[in-house]
Protein backbone atom coordinates (compact mmCIF):
# COMPACT_ATOMS: atom_id res chain seq x y z
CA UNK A 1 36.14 3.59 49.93
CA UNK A 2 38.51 5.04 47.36
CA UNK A 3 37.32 2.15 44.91
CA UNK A 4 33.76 2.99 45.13
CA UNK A 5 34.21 6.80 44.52
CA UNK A 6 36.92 5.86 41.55
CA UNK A 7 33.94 3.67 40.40
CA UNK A 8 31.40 5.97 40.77
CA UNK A 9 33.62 8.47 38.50
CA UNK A 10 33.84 6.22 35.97
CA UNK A 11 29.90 5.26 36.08
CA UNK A 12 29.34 9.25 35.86
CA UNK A 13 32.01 9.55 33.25
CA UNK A 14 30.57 6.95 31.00
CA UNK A 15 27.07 8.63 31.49
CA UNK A 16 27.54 12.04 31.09
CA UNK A 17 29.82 11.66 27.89
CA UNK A 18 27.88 9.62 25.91
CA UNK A 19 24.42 11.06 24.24
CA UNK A 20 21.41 8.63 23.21
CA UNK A 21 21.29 7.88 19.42
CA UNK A 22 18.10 9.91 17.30
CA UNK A 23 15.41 7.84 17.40
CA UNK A 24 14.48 6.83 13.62
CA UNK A 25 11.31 6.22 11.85
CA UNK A 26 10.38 2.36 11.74
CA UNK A 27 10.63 1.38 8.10
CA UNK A 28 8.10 -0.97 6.27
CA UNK A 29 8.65 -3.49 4.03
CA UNK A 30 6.32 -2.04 1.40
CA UNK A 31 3.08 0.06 0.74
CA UNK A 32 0.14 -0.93 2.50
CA UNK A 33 -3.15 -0.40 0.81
CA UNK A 34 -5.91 -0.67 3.38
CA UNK A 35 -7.85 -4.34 3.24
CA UNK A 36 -6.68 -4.90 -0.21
CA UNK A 37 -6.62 -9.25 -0.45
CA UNK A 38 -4.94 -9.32 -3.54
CA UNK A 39 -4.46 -7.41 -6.73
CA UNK A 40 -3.03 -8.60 -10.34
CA UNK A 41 -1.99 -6.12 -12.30
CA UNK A 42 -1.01 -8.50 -15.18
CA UNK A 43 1.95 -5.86 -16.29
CA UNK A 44 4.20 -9.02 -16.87
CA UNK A 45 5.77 -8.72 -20.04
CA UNK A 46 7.07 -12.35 -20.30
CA UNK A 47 6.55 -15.89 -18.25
CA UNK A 48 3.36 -17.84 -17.32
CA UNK A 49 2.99 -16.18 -13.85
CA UNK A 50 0.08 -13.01 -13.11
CA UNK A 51 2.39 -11.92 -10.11
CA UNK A 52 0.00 -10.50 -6.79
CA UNK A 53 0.88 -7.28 -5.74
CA UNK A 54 -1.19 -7.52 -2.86
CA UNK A 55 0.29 -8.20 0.93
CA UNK A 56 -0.30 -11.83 0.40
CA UNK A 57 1.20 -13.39 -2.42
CA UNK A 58 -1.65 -14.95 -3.90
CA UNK A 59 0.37 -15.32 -7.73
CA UNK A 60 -1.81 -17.25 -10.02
CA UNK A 61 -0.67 -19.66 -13.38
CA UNK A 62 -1.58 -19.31 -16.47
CA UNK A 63 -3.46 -22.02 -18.03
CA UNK A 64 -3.76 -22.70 -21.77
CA UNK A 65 -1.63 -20.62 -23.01
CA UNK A 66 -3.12 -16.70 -22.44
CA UNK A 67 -1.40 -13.95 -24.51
CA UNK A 68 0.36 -11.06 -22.66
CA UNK A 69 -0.78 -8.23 -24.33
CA UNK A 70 -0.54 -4.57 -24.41
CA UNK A 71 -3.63 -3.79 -25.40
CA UNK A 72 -3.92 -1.49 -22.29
CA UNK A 73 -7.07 -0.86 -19.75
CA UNK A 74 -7.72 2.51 -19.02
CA UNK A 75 -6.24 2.46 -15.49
CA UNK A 76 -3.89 5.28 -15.03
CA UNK A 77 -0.46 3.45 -15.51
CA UNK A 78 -1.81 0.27 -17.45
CA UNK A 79 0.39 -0.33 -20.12
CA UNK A 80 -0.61 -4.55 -20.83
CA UNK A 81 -3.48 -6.69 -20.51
CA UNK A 82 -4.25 -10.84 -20.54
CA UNK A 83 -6.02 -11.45 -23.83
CA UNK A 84 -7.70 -14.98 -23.36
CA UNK A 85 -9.18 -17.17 -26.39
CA UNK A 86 -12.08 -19.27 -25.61
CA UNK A 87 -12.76 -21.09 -29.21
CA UNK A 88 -10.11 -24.09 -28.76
CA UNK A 89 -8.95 -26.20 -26.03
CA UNK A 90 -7.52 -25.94 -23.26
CA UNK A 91 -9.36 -22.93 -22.67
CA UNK A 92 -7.62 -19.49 -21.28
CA UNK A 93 -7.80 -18.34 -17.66
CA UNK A 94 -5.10 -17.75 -14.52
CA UNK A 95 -5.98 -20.05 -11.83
CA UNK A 96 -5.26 -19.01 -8.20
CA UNK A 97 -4.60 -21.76 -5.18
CA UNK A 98 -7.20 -21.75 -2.48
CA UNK A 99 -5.69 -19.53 0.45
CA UNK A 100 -7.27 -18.35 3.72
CA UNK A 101 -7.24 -15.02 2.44
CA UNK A 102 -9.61 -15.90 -0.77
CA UNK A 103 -12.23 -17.00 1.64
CA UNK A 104 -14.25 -14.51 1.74
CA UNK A 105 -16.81 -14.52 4.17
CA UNK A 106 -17.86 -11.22 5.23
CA UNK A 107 -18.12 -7.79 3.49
CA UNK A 108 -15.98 -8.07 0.00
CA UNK A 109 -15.29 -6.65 -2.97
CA UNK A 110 -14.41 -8.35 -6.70
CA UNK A 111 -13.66 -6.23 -9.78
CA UNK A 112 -11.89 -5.76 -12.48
CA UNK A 113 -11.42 -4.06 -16.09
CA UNK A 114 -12.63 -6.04 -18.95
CA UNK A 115 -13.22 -5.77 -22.52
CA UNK A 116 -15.31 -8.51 -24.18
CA UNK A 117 -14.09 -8.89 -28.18
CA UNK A 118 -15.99 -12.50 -28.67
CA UNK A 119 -19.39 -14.40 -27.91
CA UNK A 120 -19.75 -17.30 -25.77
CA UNK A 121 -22.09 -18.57 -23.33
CA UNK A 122 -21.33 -16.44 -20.10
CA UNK A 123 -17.67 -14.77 -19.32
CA UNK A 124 -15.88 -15.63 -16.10
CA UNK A 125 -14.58 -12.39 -14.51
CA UNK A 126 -13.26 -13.76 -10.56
CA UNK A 127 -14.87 -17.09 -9.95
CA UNK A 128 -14.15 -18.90 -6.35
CA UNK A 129 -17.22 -20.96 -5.46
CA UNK A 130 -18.44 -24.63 -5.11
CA UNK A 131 -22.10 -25.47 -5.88
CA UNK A 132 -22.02 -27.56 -2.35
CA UNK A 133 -21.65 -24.78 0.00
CA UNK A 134 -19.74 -21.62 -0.27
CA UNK A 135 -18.16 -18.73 -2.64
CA UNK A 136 -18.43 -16.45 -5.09
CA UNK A 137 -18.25 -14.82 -8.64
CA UNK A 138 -18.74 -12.22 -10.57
CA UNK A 139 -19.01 -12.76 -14.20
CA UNK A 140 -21.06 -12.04 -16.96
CA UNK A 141 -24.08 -13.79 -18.14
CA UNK A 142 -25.20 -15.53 -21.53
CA UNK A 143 -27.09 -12.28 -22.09
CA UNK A 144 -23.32 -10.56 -21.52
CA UNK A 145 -25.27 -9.21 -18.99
CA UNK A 146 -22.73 -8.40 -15.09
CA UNK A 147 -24.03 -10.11 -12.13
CA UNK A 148 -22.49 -11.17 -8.75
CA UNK A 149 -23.34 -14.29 -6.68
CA UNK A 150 -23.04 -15.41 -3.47
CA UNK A 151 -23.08 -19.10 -2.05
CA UNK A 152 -24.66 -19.69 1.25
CA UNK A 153 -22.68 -22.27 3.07
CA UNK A 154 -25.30 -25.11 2.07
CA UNK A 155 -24.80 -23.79 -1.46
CA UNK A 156 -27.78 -21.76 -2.02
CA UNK A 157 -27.24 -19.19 -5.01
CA UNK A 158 -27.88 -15.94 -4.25
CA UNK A 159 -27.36 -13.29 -7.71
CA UNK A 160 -27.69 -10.04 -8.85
CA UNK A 161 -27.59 -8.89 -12.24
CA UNK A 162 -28.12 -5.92 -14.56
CA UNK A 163 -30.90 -6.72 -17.16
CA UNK A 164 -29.19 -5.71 -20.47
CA UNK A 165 -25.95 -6.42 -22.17
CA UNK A 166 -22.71 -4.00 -20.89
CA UNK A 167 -21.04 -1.82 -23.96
CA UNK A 168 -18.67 -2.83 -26.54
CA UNK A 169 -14.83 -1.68 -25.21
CA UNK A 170 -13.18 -1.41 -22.05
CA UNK A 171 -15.58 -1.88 -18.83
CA UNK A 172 -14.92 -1.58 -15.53
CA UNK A 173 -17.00 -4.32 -13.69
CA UNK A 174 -17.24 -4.68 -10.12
CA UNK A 175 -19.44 -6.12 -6.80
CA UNK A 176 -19.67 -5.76 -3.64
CA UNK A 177 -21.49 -7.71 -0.28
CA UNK A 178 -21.87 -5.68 2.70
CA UNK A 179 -22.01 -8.25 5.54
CA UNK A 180 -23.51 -5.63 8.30
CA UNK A 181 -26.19 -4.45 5.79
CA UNK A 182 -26.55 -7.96 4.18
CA UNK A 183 -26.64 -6.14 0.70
CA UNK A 184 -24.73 -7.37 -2.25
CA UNK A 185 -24.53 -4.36 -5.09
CA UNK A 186 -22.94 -4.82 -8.75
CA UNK A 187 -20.97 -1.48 -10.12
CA UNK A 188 -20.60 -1.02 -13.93
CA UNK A 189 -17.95 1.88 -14.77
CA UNK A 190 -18.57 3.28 -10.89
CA UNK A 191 -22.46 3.05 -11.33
CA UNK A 192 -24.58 0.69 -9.69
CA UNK A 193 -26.82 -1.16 -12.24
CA UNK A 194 -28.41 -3.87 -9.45
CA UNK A 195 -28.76 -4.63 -5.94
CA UNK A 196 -29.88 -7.53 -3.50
CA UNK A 197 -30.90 -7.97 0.05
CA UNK A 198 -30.96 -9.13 2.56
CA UNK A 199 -28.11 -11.84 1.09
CA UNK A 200 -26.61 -14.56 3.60
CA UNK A 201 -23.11 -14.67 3.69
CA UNK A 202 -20.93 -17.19 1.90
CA UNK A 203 -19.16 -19.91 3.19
CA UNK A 204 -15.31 -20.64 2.57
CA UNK A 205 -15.13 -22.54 -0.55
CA UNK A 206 -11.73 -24.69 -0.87
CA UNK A 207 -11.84 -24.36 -4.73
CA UNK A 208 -8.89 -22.29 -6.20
CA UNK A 209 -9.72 -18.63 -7.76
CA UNK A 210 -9.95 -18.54 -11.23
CA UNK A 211 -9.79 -15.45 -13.50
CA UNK A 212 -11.34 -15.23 -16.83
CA UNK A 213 -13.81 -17.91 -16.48
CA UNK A 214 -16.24 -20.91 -14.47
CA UNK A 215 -15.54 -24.05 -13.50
CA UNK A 216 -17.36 -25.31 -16.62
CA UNK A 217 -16.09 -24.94 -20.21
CA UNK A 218 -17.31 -20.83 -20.29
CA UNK A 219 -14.31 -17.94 -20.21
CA UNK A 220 -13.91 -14.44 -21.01
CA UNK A 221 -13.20 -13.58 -24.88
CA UNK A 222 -11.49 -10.74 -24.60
CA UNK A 223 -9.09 -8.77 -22.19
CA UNK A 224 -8.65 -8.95 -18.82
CA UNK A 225 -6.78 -6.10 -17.00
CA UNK A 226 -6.77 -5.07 -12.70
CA UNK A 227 -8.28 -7.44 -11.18
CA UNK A 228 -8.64 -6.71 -7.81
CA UNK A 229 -9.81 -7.96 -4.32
CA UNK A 230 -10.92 -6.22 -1.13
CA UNK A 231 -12.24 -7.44 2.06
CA UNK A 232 -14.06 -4.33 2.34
CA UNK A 233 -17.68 -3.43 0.62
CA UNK A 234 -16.53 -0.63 -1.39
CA UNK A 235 -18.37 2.62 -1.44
CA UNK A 236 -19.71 4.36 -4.35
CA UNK A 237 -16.34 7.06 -4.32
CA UNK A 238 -13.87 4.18 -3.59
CA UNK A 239 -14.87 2.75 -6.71
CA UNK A 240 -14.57 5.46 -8.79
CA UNK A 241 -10.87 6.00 -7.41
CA UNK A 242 -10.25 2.15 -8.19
CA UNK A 243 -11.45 2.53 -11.67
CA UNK A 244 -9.90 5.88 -12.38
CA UNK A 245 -7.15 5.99 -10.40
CA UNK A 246 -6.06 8.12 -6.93
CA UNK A 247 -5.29 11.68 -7.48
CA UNK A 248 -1.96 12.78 -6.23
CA UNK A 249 -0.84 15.28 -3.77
CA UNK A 250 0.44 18.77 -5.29
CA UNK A 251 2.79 21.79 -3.60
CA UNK A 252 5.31 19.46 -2.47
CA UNK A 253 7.90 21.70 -0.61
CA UNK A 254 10.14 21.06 1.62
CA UNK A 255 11.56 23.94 4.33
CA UNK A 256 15.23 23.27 5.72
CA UNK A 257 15.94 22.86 9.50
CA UNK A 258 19.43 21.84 11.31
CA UNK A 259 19.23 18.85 10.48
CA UNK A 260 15.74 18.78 9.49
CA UNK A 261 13.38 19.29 6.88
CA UNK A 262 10.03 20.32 7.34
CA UNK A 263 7.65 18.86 4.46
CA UNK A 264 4.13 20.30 3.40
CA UNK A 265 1.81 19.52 0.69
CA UNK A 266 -1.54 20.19 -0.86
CA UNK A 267 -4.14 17.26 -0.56
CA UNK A 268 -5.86 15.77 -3.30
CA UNK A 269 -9.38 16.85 -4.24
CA UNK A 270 -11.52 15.20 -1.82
CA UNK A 271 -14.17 12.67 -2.78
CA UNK A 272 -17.39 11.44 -0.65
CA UNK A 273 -16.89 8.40 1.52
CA UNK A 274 -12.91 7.92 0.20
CA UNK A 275 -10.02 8.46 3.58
CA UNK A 276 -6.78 9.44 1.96
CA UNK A 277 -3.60 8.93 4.09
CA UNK A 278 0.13 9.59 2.75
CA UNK A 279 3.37 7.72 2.94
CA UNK A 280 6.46 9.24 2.97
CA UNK A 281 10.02 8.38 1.01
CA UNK A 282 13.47 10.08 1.22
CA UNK A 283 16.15 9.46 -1.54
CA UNK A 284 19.36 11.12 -2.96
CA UNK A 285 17.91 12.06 -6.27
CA UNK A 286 14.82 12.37 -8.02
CA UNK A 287 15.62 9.00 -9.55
CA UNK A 288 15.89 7.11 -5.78
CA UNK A 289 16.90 4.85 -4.61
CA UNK A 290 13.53 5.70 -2.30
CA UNK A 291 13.31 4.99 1.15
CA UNK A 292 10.01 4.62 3.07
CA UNK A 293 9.92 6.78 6.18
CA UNK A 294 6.24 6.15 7.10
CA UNK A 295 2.80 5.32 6.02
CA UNK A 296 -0.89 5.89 7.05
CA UNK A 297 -0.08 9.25 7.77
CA UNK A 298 -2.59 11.32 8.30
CA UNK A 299 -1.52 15.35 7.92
CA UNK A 300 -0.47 17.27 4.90
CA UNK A 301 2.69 17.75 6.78
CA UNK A 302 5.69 15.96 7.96
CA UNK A 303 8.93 16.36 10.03
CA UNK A 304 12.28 14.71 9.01
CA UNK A 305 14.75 14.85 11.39
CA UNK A 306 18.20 13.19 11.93
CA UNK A 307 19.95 14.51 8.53
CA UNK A 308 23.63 15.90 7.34
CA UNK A 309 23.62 18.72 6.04
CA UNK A 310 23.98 16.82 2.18
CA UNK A 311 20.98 17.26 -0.61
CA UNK A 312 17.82 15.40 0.09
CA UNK A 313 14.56 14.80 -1.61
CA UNK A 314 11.17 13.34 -0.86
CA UNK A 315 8.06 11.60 -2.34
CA UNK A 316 4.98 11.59 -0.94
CA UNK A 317 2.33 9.45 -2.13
CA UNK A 318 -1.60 9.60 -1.81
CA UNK A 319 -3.16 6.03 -0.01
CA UNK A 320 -7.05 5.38 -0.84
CA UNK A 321 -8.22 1.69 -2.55
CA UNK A 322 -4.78 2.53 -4.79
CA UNK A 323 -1.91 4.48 -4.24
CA UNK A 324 -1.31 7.65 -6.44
CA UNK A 325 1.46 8.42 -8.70
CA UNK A 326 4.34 9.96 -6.15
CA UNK A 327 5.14 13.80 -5.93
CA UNK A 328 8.58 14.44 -5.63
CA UNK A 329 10.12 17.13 -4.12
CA UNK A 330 13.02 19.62 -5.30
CA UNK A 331 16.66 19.13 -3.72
CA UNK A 332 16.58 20.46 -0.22
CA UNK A 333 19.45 21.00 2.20
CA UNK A 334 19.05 20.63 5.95
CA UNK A 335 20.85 23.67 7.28
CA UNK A 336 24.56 23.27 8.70
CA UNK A 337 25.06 23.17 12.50
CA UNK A 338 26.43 26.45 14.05
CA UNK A 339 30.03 26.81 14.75
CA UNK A 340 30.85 26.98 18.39
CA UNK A 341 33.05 29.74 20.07
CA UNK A 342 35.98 26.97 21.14
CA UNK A 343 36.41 26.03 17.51
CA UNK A 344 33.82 23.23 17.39
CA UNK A 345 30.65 22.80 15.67
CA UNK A 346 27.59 22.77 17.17
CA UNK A 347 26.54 19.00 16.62
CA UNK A 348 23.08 17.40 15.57
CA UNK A 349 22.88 15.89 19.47
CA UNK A 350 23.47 17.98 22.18
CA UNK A 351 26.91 18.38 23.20
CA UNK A 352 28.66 15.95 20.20
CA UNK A 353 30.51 17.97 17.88
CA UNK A 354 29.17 18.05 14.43
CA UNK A 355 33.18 16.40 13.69
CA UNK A 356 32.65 13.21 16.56
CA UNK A 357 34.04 13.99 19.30
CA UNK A 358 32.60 15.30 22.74
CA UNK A 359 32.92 19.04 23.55
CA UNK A 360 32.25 20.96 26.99
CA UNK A 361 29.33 23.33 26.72
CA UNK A 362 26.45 24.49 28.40
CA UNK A 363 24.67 21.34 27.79
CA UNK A 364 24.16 18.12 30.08
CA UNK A 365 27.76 17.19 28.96
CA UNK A 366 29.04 19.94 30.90
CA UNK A 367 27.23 19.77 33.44
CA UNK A 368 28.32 16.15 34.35
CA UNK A 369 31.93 17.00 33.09
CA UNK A 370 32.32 19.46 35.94
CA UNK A 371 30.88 17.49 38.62
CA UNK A 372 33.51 15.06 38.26
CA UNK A 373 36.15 17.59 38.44
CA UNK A 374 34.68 18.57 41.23
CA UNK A 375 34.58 14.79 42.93
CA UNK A 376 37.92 14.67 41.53
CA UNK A 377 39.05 17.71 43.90
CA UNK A 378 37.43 16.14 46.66
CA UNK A 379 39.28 13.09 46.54
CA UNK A 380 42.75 14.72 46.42
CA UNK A 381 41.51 16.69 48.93
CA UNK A 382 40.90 13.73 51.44
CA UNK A 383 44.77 12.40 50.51
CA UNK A 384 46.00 15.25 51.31
């Protein structure tokens, strides 16, 4: 009998001294943009890779040759561009391999900056398609006029097309299918210039993606900048974010807790039919290193718990079609714990001293600590 109350000591012992760890905030590998498919930003400065910064890895090759250039878009950020030459062989273009994620067939949307510096028969902007059944493209035509087809899966064209040639300079060129409305729309600089419907959907072509131009012997003269994919129609305001960028949060202040710090901020301007969310980052300086608390959140303010009292700062970053430049706050110190009247420091935990060890208090610790003194007592008790 002795044995089992020793042993029930030592299971309340073990209990009441040790405290559960803070839960932490699960931490992602990086920055989700909602049903992006794949984005080339074509920043590269060197190599014969256009790199995807999208969640899928879709990196594309470059074929004949294409210059990296930084001749910049007018995306907020942009600081190169692909130039592509169509007047010799092999002809320019990136060339993407077929992936699940490229078929595309429900609601979509292709676009991407371009700015057209030479003639040629029609300009390939994003080009996945096969003349047999399925795909897409959005290019422009021998008129330089933008238009967006779809392929029905027997390989029926289906196209829409403004009627007149797009301006000299940078353009941003884009289309959209909405599967549930069955309406495919083309967007020049945020405005739509045509429209189609009802359209069929496309069927999964197994051709690889190509940017800056067709299957044939017809490219894009010119730059190239952005491209982007979505397996989402787009909305009139989402566009205008993807072509001028997402508008950052402002106010960013942070308001010191022990061992907390309470973060606020100031949305961005709203826009019609565009959902913001924010992620969250905590580093050591306003240079990083920058580590991503959470995402998709959905309030202007957040809650950081679990710190020392050492200097902390935070980013918080708007989340539309594209994520905004961050907003970082000033240094901010989570507040010390308060010193105890035995001589120990009140600790971030409950009863655990701020300097590791376990202190009596008025806490769960010493609640259980005294119970077992008391068990103890009645064991000597019964020797005696």
């Amino acid at each position: 009998m002795r044995k089992g109350w020793w042993g029930l000591i030592a299971a309340i012992l073990l209990w009441g001294t040790t405290e559960p760890k803070a839960a932490t905030a699960p931490l992602q590998a990086a920055l989700t943009i909602p049903n992006l498919v794949a984005h080339w930003n074509l920043e590269e400065t060197s190599g014969s890779l256009a790199n995807d910064a999208g969640p899928n890895n879709l990196d594309g090759a470059h074929v004949g040759s294409p210059v990296i250039s930084t001749t910049a878009s007018p995306f907020p950020g942009s600081t190169r561009s692909l130039q592509l030459t169509q007047t010799a062989n092999p002809r320019m273009f990136v060339q993407v391999p077929d992936a699940p994620s490229l078929g595309l067939t429900g609601s979509f949307t292709l676009a991407a900056w371009i700015n057209v510096t030479g003639g040629d028969a029609q300009h390939g902007i994003l080009e996945k398609f096969d003349d047999a059944g399925g795909g897409y493209f959005l290019r422009l035509g021998s008129a330089e006029n933008l238009k967006m087809c779809l392929f029905t899966p027997t390989g029926t064209p289906q196209e829409a097309g403004m009627g007149s040639a797009i301006p000299a300079g940078w353009q941003h060129a884009a289309g959209t299918y909405d599967a549930g409305l069955q309406t495919m729309r083309v967007y020049l600089n945020g405005a739509q210039v045509a429209q189609l419907g009802p359209v069929v959907g496309t069927g999964d072509s197994t051709n690889p993606l190509i940017i800056g131009r067709d299957y044939g012997p017809n490219g894009l003269n010119g730059f190239i900048d952005e491209p982007r994919i979505y397996d989402k129609a787009l909305s009139a305001g989402e566009l205008t974010v993807l072509m001028n960028g997402q508008a950052p949060v402002s106010g960013l202040t942070g308001v010191p807790g022990t061992g907390s710090v309470q973060l606020t901020w100031n949305a961005p301007p709203a826009i019609a039919d565009v959902a913001v969310t924010y992620a969250i980052y905590q580093g050591t300086s306003t240079l990083g290193p920058w580590t991503l608390l959470t995402q998709a959140h959905s309030t202007t303010s957040y809650l950081v718990t679990g710190l020392p009292p050492t200097p902390v700062f935070f980013q918080v970053v708007a989340v539309s079609v594209v994520a905004s430049a961050p907003t970082t706050s000033t240094s901010t110190t989570p507040l010390n714990p308060q010193p105890r009247t035995n001589g120990h420091e009140e600790g971030l935990f409950g009863d655990k001293c701020a300097c590791g060890s376990s202190v009596g208090g008025t806490g769960t610790t010493a609640l259980w600590a005294g119970l077992v003194l008391a068990l103890g007592a009645i064991l000597a008790a019964r020797r005696r």
